[in-house]
C-alpha atoms as a PDB file:
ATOM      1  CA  UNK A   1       5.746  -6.888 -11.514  1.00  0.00           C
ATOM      2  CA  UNK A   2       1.880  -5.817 -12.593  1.00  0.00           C
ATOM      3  CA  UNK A   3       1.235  -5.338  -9.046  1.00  0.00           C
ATOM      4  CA  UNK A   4       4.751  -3.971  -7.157  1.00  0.00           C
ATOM      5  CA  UNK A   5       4.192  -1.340 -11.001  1.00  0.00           C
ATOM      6  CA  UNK A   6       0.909  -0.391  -9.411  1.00  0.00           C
ATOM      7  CA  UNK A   7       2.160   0.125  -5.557  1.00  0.00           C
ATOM      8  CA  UNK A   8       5.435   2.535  -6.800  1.00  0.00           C
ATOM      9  CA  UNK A   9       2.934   4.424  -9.212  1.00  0.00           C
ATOM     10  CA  UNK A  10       0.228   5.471  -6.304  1.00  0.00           C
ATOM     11  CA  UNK A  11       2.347   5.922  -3.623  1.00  0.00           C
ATOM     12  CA  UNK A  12       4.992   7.393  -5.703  1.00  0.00           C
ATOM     13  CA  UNK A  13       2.457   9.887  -7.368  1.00  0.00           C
ATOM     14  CA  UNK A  14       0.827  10.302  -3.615  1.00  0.00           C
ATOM     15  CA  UNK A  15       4.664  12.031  -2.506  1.00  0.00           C
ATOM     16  CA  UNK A  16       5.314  13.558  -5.827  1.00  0.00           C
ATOM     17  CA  UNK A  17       2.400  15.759  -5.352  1.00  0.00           C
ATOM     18  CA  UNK A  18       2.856  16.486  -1.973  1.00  0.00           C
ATOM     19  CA  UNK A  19       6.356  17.441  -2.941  1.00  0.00           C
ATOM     20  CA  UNK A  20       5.018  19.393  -5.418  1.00  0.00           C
ATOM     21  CA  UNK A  21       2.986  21.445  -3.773  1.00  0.00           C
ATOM     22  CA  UNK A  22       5.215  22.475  -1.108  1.00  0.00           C
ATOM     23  CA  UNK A  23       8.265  23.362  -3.491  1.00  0.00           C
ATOM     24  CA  UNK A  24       5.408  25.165  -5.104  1.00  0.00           C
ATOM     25  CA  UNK A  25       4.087  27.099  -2.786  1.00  0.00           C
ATOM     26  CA  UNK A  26       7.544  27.932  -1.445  1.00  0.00           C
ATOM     27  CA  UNK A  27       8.679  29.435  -4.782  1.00  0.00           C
ATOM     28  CA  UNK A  28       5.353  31.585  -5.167  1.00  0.00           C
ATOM     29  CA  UNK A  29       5.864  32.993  -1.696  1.00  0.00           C
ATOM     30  CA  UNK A  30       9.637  33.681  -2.882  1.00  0.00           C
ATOM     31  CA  UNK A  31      10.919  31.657  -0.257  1.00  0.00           C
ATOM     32  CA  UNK A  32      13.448  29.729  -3.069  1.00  0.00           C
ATOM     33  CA  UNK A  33      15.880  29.789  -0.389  1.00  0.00           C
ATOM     34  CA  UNK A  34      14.481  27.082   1.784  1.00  0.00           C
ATOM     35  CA  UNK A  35      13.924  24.794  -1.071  1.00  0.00           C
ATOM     36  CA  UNK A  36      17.077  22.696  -0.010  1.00  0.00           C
ATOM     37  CA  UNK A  37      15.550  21.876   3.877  1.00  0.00           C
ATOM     38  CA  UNK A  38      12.837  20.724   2.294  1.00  0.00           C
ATOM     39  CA  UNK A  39      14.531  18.291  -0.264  1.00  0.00           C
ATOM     40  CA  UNK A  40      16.957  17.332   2.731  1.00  0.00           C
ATOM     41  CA  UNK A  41      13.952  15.938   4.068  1.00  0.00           C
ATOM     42  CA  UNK A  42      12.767  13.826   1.678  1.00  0.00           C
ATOM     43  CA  UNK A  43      16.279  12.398   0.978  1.00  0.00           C
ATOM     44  CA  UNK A  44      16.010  11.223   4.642  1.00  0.00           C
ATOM     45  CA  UNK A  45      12.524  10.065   4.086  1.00  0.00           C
ATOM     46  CA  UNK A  46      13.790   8.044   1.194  1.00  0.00           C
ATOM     47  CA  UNK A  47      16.559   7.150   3.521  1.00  0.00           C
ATOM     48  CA  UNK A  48      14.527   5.533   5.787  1.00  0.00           C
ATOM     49  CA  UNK A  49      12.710   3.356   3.526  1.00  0.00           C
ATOM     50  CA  UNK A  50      15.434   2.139   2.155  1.00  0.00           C
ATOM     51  CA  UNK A  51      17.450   1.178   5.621  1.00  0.00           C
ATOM     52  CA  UNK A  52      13.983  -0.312   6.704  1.00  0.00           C
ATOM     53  CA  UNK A  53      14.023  -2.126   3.576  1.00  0.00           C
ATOM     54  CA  UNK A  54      17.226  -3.229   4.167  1.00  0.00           C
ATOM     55  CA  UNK A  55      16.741  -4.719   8.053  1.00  0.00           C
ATOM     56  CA  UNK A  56      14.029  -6.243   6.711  1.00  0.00           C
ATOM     57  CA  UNK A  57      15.450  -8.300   4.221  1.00  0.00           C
ATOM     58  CA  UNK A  58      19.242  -9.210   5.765  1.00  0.00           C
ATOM     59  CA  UNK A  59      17.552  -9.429   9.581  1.00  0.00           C
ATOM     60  CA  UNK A  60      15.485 -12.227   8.482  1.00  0.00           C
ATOM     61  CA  UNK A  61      17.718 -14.206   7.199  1.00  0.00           C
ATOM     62  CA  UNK A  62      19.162 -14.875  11.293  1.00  0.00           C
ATOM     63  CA  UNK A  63      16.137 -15.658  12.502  1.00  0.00           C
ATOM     64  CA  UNK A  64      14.656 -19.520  12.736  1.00  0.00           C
ATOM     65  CA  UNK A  65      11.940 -20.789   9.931  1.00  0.00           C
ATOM     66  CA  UNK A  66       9.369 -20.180  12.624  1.00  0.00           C
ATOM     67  CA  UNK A  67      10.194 -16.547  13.711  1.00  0.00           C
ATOM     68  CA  UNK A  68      10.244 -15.712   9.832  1.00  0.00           C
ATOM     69  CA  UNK A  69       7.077 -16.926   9.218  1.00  0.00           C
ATOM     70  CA  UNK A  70       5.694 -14.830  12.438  1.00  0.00           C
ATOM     71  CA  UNK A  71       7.743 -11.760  10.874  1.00  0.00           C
ATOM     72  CA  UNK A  72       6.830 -12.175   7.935  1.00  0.00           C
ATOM     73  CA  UNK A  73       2.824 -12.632   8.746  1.00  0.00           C
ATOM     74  CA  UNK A  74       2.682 -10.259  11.145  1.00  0.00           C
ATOM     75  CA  UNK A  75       4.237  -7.229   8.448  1.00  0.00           C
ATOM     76  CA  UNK A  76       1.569  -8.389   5.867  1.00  0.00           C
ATOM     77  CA  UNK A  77      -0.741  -7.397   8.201  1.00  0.00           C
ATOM     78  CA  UNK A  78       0.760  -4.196   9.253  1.00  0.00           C
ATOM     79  CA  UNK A  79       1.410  -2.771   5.402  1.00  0.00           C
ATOM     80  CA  UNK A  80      -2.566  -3.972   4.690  1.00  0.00           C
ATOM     81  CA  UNK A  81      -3.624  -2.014   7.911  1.00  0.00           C
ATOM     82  CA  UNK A  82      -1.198   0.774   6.884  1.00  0.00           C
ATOM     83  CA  UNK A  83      -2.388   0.584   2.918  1.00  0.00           C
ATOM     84  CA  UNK A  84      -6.249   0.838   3.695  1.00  0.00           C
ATOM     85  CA  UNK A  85      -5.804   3.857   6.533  1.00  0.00           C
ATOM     86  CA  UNK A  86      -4.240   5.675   3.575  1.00  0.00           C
ATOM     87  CA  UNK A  87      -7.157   4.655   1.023  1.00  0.00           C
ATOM     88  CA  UNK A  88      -9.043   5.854   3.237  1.00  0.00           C
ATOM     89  CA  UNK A  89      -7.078   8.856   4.543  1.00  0.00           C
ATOM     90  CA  UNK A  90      -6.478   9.972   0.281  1.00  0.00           C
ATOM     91  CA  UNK A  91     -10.367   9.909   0.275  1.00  0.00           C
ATOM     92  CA  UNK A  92     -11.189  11.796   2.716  1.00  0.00           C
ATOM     93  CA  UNK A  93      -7.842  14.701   2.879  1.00  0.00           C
ATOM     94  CA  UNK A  94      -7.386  14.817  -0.973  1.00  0.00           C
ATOM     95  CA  UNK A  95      -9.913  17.864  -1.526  1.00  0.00           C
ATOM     96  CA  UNK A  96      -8.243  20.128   1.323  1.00  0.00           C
ATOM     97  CA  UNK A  97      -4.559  18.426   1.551  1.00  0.00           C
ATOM     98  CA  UNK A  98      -3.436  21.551  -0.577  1.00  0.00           C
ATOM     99  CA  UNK A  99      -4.531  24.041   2.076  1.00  0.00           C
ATOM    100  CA  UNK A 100      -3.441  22.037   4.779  1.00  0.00           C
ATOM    101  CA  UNK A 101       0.002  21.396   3.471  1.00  0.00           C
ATOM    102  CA  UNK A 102       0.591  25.444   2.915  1.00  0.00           C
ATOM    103  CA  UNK A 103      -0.400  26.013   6.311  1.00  0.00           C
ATOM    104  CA  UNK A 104       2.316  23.630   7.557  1.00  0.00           C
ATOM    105  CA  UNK A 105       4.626  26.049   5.589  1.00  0.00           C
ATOM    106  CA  UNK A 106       3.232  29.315   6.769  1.00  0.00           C
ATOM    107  CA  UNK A 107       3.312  28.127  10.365  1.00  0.00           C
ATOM    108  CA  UNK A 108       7.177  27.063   9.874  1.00  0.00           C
ATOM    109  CA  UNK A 109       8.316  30.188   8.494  1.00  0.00           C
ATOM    110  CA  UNK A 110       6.052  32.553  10.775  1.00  0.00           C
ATOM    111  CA  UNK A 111       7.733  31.057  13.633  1.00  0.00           C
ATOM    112  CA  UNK A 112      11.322  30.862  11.879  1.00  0.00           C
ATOM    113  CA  UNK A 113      11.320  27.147  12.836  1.00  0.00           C
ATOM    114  CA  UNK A 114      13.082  26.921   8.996  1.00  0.00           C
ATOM    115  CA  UNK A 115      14.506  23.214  10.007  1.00  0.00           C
ATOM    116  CA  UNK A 116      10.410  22.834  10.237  1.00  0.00           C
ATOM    117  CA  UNK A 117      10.190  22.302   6.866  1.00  0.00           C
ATOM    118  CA  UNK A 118      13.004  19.280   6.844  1.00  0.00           C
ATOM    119  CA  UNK A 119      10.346  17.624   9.480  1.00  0.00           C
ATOM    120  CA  UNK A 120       7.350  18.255   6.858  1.00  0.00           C
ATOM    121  CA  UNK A 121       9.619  17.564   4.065  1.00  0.00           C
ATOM    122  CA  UNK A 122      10.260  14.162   5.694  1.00  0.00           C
ATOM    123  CA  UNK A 123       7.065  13.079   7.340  1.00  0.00           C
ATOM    124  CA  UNK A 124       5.560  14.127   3.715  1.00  0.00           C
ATOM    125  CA  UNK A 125       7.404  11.781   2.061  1.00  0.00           C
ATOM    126  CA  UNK A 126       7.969   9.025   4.742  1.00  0.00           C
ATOM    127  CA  UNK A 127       4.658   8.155   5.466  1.00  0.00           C
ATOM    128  CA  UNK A 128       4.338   6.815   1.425  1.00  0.00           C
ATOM    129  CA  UNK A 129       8.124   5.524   1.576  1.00  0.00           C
ATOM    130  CA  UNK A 130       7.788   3.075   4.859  1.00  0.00           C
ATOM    131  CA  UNK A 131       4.064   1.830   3.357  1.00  0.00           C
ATOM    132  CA  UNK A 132       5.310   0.998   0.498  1.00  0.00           C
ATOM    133  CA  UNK A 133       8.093  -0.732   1.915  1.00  0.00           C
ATOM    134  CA  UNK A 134       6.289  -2.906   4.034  1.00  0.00           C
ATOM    135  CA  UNK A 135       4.151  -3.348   1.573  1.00  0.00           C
ATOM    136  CA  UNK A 136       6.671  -4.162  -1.359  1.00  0.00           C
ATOM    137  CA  UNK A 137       8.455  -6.477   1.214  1.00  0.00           C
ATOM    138  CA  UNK A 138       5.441  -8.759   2.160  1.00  0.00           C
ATOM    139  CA  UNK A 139       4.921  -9.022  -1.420  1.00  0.00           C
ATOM    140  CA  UNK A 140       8.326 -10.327  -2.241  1.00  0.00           C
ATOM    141  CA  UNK A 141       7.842 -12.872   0.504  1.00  0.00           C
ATOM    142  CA  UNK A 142       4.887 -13.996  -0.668  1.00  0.00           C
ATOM    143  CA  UNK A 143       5.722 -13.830  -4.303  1.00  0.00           C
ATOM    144  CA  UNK A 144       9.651 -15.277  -4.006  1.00  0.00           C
ATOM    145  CA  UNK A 145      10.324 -13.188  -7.303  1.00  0.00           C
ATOM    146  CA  UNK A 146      12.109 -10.270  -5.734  1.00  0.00           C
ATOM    147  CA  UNK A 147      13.922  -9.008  -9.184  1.00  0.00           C
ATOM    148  CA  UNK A 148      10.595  -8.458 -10.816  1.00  0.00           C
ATOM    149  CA  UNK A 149       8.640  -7.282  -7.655  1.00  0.00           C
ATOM    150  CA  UNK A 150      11.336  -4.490  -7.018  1.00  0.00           C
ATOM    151  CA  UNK A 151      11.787  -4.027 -11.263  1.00  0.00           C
ATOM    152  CA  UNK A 152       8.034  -2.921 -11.201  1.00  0.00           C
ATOM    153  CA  UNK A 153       8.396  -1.034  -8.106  1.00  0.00           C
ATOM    154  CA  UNK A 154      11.214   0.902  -9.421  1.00  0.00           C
ATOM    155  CA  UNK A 155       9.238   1.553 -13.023  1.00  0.00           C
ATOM    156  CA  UNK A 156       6.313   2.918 -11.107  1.00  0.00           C
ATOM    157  CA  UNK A 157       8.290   5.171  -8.670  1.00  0.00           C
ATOM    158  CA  UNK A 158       9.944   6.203 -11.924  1.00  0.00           C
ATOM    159  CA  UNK A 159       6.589   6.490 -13.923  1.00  0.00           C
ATOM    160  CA  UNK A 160       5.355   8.370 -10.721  1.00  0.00           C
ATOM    161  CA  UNK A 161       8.176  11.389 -11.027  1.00  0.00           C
ATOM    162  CA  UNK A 162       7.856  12.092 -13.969  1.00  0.00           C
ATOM    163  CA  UNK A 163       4.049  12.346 -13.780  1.00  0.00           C
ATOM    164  CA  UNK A 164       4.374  14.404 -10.441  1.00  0.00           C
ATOM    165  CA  UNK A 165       6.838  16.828 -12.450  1.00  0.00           C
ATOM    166  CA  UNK A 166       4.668  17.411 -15.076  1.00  0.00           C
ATOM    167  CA  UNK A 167       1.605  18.223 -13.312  1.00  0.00           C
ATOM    168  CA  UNK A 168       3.226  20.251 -11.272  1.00  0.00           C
ATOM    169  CA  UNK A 169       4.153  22.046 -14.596  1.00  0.00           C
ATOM    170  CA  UNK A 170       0.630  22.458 -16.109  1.00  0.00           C
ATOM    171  CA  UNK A 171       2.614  19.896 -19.008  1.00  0.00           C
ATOM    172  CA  UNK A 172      -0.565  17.308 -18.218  1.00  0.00           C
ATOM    173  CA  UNK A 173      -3.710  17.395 -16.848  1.00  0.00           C
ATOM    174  CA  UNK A 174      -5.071  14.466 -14.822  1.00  0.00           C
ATOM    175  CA  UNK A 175      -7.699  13.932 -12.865  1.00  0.00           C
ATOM    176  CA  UNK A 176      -6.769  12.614  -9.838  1.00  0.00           C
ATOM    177  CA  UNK A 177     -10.261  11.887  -8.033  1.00  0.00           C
ATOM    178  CA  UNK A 178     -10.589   9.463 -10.967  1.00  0.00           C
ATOM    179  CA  UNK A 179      -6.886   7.620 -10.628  1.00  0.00           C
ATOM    180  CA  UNK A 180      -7.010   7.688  -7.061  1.00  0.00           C
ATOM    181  CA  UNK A 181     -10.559   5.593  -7.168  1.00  0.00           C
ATOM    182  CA  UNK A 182      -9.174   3.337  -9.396  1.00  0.00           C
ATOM    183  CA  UNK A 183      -6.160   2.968  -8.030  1.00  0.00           C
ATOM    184  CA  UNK A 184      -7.569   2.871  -4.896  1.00  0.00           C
ATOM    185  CA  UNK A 185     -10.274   0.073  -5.876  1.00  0.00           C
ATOM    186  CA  UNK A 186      -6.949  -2.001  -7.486  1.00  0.00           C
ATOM    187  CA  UNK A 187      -5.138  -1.479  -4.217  1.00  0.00           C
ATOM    188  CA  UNK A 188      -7.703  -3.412  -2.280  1.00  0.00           C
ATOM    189  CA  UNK A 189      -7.160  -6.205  -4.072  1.00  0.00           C
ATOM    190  CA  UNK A 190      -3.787  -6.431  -3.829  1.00  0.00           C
ATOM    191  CA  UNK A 191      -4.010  -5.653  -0.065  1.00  0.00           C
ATOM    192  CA  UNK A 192      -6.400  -8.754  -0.056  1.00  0.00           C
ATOM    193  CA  UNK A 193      -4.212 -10.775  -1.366  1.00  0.00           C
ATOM    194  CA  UNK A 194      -1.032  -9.965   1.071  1.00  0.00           C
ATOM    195  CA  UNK A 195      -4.085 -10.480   3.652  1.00  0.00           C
ATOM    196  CA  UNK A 196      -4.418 -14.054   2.694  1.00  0.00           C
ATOM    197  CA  UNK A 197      -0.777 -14.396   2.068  1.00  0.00           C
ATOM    198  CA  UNK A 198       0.201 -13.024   5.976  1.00  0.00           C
ATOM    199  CA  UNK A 199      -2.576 -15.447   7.638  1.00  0.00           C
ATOM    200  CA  UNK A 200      -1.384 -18.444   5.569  1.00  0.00           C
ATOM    201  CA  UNK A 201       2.525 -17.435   6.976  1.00  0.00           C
ATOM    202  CA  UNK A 202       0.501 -17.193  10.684  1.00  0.00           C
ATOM    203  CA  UNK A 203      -0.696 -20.601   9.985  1.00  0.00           C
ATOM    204  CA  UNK A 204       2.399 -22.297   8.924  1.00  0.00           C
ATOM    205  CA  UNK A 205       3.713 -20.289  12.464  1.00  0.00           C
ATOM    206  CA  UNK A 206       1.265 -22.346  14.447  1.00  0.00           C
ATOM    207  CA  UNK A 207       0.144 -18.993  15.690  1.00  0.00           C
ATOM    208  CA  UNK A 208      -3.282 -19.308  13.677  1.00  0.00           C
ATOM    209  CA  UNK A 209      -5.067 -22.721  13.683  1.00  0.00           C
ATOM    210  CA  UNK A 210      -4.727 -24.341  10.498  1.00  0.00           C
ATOM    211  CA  UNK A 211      -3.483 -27.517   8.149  1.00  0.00           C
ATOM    212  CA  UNK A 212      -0.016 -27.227   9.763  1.00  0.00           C
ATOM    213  CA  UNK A 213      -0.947 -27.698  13.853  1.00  0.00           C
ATOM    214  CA  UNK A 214      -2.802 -29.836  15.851  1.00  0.00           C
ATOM    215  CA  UNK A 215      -6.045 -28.121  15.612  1.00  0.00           C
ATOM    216  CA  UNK A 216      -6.085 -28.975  11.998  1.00  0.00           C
ATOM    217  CA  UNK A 217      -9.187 -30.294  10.891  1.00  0.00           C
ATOM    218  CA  UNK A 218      -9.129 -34.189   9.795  1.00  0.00           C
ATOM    219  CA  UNK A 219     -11.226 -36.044   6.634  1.00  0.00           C
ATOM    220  CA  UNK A 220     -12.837 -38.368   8.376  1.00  0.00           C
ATOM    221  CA  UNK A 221     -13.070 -40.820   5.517  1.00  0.00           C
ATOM    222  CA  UNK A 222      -9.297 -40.003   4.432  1.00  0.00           C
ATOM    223  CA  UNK A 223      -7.446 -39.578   7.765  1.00  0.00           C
ATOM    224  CA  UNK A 224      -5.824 -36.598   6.387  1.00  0.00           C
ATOM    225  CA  UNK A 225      -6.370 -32.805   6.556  1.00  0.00           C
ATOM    226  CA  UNK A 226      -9.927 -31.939   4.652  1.00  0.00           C
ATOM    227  CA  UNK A 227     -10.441 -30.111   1.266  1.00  0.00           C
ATOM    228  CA  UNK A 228     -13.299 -28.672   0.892  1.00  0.00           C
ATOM    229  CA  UNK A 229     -16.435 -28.797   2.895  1.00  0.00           C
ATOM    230  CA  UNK A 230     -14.555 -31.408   4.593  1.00  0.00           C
ATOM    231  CA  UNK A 231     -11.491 -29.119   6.154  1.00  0.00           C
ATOM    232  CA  UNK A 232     -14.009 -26.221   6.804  1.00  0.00           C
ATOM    233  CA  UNK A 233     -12.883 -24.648   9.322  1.00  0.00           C
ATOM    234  CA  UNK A 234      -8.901 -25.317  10.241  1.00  0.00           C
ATOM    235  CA  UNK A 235      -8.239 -27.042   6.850  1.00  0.00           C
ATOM    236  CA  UNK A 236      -8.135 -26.318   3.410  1.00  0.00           C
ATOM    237  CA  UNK A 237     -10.630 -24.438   1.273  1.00  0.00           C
ATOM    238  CA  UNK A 238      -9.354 -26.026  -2.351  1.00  0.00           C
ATOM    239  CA  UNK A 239      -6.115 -27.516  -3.634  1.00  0.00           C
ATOM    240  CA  UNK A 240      -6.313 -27.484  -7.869  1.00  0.00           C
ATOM    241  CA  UNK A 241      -2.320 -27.521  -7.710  1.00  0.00           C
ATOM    242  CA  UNK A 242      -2.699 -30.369  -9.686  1.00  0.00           C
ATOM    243  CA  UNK A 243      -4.648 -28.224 -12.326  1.00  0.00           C
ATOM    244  CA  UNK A 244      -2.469 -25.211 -11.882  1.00  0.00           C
ATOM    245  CA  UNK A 245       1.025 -25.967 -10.820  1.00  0.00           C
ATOM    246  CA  UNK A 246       2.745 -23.577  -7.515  1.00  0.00           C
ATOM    247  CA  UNK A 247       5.036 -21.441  -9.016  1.00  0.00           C
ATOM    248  CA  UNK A 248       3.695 -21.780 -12.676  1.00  0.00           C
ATOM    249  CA  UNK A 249       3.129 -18.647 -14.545  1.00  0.00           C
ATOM    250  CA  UNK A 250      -0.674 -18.513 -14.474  1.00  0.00           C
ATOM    251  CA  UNK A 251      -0.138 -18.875 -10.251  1.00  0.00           C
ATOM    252  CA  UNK A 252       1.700 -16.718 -10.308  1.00  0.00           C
ATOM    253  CA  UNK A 253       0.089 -14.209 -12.118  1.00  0.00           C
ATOM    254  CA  UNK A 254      -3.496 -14.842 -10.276  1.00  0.00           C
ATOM    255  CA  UNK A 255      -1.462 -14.710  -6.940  1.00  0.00           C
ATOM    256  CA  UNK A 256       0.232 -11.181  -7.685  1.00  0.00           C
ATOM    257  CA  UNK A 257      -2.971 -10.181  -9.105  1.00  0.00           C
ATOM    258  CA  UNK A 258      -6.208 -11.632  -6.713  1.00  0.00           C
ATOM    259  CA  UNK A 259      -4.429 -13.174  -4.502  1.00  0.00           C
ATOM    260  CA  UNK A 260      -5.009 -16.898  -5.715  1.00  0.00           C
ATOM    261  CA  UNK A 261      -2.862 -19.973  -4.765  1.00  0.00           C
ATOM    262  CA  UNK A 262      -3.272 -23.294  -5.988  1.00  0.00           C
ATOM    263  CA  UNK A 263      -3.432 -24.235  -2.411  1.00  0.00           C
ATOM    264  CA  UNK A 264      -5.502 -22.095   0.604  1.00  0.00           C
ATOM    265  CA  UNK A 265      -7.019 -22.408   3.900  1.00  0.00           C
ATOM    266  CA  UNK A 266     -10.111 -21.898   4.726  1.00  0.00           C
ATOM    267  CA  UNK A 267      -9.122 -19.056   7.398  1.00  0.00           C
ATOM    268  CA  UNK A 268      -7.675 -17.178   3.625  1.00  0.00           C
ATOM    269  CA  UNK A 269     -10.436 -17.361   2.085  1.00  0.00           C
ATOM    270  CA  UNK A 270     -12.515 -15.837   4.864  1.00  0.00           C
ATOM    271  CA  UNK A 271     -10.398 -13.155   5.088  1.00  0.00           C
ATOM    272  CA  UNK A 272     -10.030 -12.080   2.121  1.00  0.00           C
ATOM    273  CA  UNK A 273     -13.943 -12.410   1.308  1.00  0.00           C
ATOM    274  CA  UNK A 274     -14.490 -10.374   4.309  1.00  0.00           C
ATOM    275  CA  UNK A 275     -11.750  -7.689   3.713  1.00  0.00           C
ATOM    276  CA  UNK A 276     -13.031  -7.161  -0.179  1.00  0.00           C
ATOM    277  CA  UNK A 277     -16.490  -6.680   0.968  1.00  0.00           C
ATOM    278  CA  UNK A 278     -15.999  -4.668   4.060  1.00  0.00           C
ATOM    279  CA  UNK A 279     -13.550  -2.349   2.654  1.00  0.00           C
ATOM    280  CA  UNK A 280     -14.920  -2.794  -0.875  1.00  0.00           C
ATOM    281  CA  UNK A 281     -18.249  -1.535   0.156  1.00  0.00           C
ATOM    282  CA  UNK A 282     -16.825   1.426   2.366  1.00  0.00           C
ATOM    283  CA  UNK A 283     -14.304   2.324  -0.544  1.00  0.00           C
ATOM    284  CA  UNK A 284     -16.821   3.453  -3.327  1.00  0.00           C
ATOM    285  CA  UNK A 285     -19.677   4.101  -0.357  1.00  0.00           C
ATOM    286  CA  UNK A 286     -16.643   7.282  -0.174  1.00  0.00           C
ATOM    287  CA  UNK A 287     -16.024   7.368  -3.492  1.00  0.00           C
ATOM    288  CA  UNK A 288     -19.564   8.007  -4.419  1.00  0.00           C
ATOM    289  CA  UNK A 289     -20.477  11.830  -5.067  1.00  0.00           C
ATOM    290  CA  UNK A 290     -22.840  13.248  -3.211  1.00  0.00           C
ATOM    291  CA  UNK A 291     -25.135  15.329  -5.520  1.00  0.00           C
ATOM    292  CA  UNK A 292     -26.614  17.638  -2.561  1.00  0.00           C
ATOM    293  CA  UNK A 293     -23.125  19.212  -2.164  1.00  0.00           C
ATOM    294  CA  UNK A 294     -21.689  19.098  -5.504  1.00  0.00           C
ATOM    295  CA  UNK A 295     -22.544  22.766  -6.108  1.00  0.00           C
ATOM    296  CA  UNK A 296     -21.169  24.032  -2.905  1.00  0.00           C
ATOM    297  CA  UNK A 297     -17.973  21.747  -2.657  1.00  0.00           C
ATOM    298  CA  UNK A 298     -17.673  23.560  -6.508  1.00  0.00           C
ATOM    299  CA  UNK A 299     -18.039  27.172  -4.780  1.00  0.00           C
ATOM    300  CA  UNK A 300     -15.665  26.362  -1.908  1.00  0.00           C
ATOM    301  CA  UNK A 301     -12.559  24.176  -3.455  1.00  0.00           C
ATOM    302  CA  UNK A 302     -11.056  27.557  -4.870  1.00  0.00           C
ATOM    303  CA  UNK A 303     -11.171  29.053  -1.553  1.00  0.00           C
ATOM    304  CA  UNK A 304      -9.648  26.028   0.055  1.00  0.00           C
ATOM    305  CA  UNK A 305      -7.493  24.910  -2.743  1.00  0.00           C
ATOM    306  CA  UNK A 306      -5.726  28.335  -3.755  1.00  0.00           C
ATOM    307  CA  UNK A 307      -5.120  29.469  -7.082  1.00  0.00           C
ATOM    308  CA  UNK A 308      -2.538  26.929  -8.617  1.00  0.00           C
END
C-alpha cells in the first residue's frame, strides 16, 4: 500500500497540476466556455487507463503460465522505462511546463481548433494515467496483494486532488522542486524493485538465463543450483527464506519497499545495483542547483512562468 500510496500521489499531483493550469489559464483569458472540452478530455484519459487496466488484468488470465510470465516481465520493464523518462522529463520541463502548456492553449484557440483542447486535455492527463497503470499493474503481479496495492493507489490519487485543488487555489503553498526530488529519489526505488521483479518473471519464462532453465548454474559440491558465490552468474544471489518467510509481513514490506525477496537471482541483483546507481547518480546530478545560474533562472522564471 506504502508504495502503490506513493505512485497515485506523484503521478496524481503530476495531472492535477497540469489540469490546473490549463483550467486556469482558460478562466483568466475568459475562455470559461471551453472548460467542458477540456474536462471531456481527461475523462477519456482516465478512460483509457482504466480499460488498459482492465485488458490487462482479465487478458491474462487466457493466456498459458509461460506467456504470463513473458507479459508480465516484459510490462515491468516498460512502466520502469516509462517511470524514469518521466523523472527525468519532470526534471528537466518542470521550470517552463507552465509556459509551454499556455501556448498549447493559445495555439488551439488562435486557430479555432476548440476540439484541440480535448486532445491536450487528454494527452495531459494520459500520459500520467497509462504510467501509472502499468506501473500499478506490475506491482500487483509482483506483490499478489491487489486490494491493498489499488487501496493505496486510490488514497494517493485521492490525496493528489485535493492537493492539486488547493494549490491551484493559493489554499497551500508547496514547493514542488522539493516533493518532486523526493518523490522522485523514492520512485527509483520502487522502479528498482519492479526491475528485479520483471527479470525474475523473464527468468521463470526461460527467456533470461537463470535457476529455472538449462543454463542454470550448478553447485558443484551439491548438484543443485548455487547460492551464493557458487550460482554467480545464472543462479541465485541469496535465499534467507528460511530467516524471512515468502509472503510474511516483513517480505513483504522490504519487497514493496526495496525491492527485497527472500529468494533472488543473481541477474536481480545486478540490475537493480546497476539501475540505482546509474539513475541514482543522474537523478540528483539534475537535481543539484547550479549556483552560476541561480540568479538569472530567478530573473527569467517570471517571464517564463506568468503571473499566477
Amino acid at each position: 500500500m506504502l508504495s502503490s500510496l506513493l505512485i497515485g500521489l506523484r503521478e496524481g499531483l503530476e495531472a492535477a497540476i497540469v489540469v490546473g493550469i490549463l483550467a486556469a489559464y482558460l478562466s483568466r483569458l475568459g475562455r470559461r466556455d471551453v472548460l467542458p472540452r477540456l474536462w471531456i478530455g481527461v475523462g477519456l484519459a482516465v478512460l483509457l487507463s482504466l480499460v488498459v487496466g482492465a485488458v490487462l488484468t482479465f487478458g491474462a488470465y487466457e493466456l498459458t503460465f509461460q506467456a504470463q510470465e513473458i507479459l508480465g516481465g516484459g510490462l515491468s520493464l516498460v512502466a520502469v522505462a516509462l517511470v524514469t523518462w518521466m523523472i527525468f522529463w519532470m526534471q528537466r520541463a518542470g521550470r517552463g511546463l507552465k509556459r509551454a502548456l499556455e501556448g498549447d492553449i493559445d495555439r488551439a484557440l488562435a486557430t479555432g481548433a476548440l476540439w484541440g483542447i480535448v486532445v491536450i486535455g487528454f494527452i495531459s492527463v494520459a500520459r500520467e494515467g497509462l504510467e501509472t497503470t502499468l506501473l500499478l499493474w506490475s506491482m500487483v503481479q509482483s506483490f499478489g496483494n491487489a486490494p491493498a496495492a489499488l487501496g493505496g493507489a486510490v488514497l494517493g490519487l485521492a490525496l493528489a486532488v485535493v492537493l492539486g485543488a488547493l494549490i491551484s487555489r493559493g489554499m497551500i503553498r508547496l514547493d514542488l522542486r522539493v516533493f518532486f526530488t523526493w518523490t522522485g529519489a523514492l520512485l527509483i526505488v520502487v522502479a528498482a524493485g519492479v526491475l528485479a521483479y520483471g527479470v525474475h518473471d523473464l527468468q521463470e519464462a526461460g527467456v533470461l538465463p537463470g535457476p529455472f532453465s538449462d543454463a542454470a548454474t550448478i553447485d558443484a559440491v551439491t548438484g543443485v543450483v548455487g547460492v551464493g558465490l557458487a550460482g554467480f552468474p545464472f543462479g541465485w544471489a541469496f535465499d534467507v527464506s528460511s530467516v524471512i518467510a515468502p509472503g510474511g509481513p516483513v517480505a513483504v514490506l522490504l519487497q514493496a519497499t526495496v525491492g527485497f525477496m527472500p529468494q533472488m537471482t543473481w541477474l536481480q541483483i545486478i540490475a537493480w545495483v546497476v539501475y540505482i546507481a546509474v539513475v541514482g547518480i543522474l537523478f540528483f546530478r539534475g537535481a543539484r542547483p547550479h549556483p552560476r545560474s541561480h540568479r538569472a533562472q530567478e530573473a527569467v522564471a517570471p517571464a517564463h512562468q506568468g503571473t499566477p
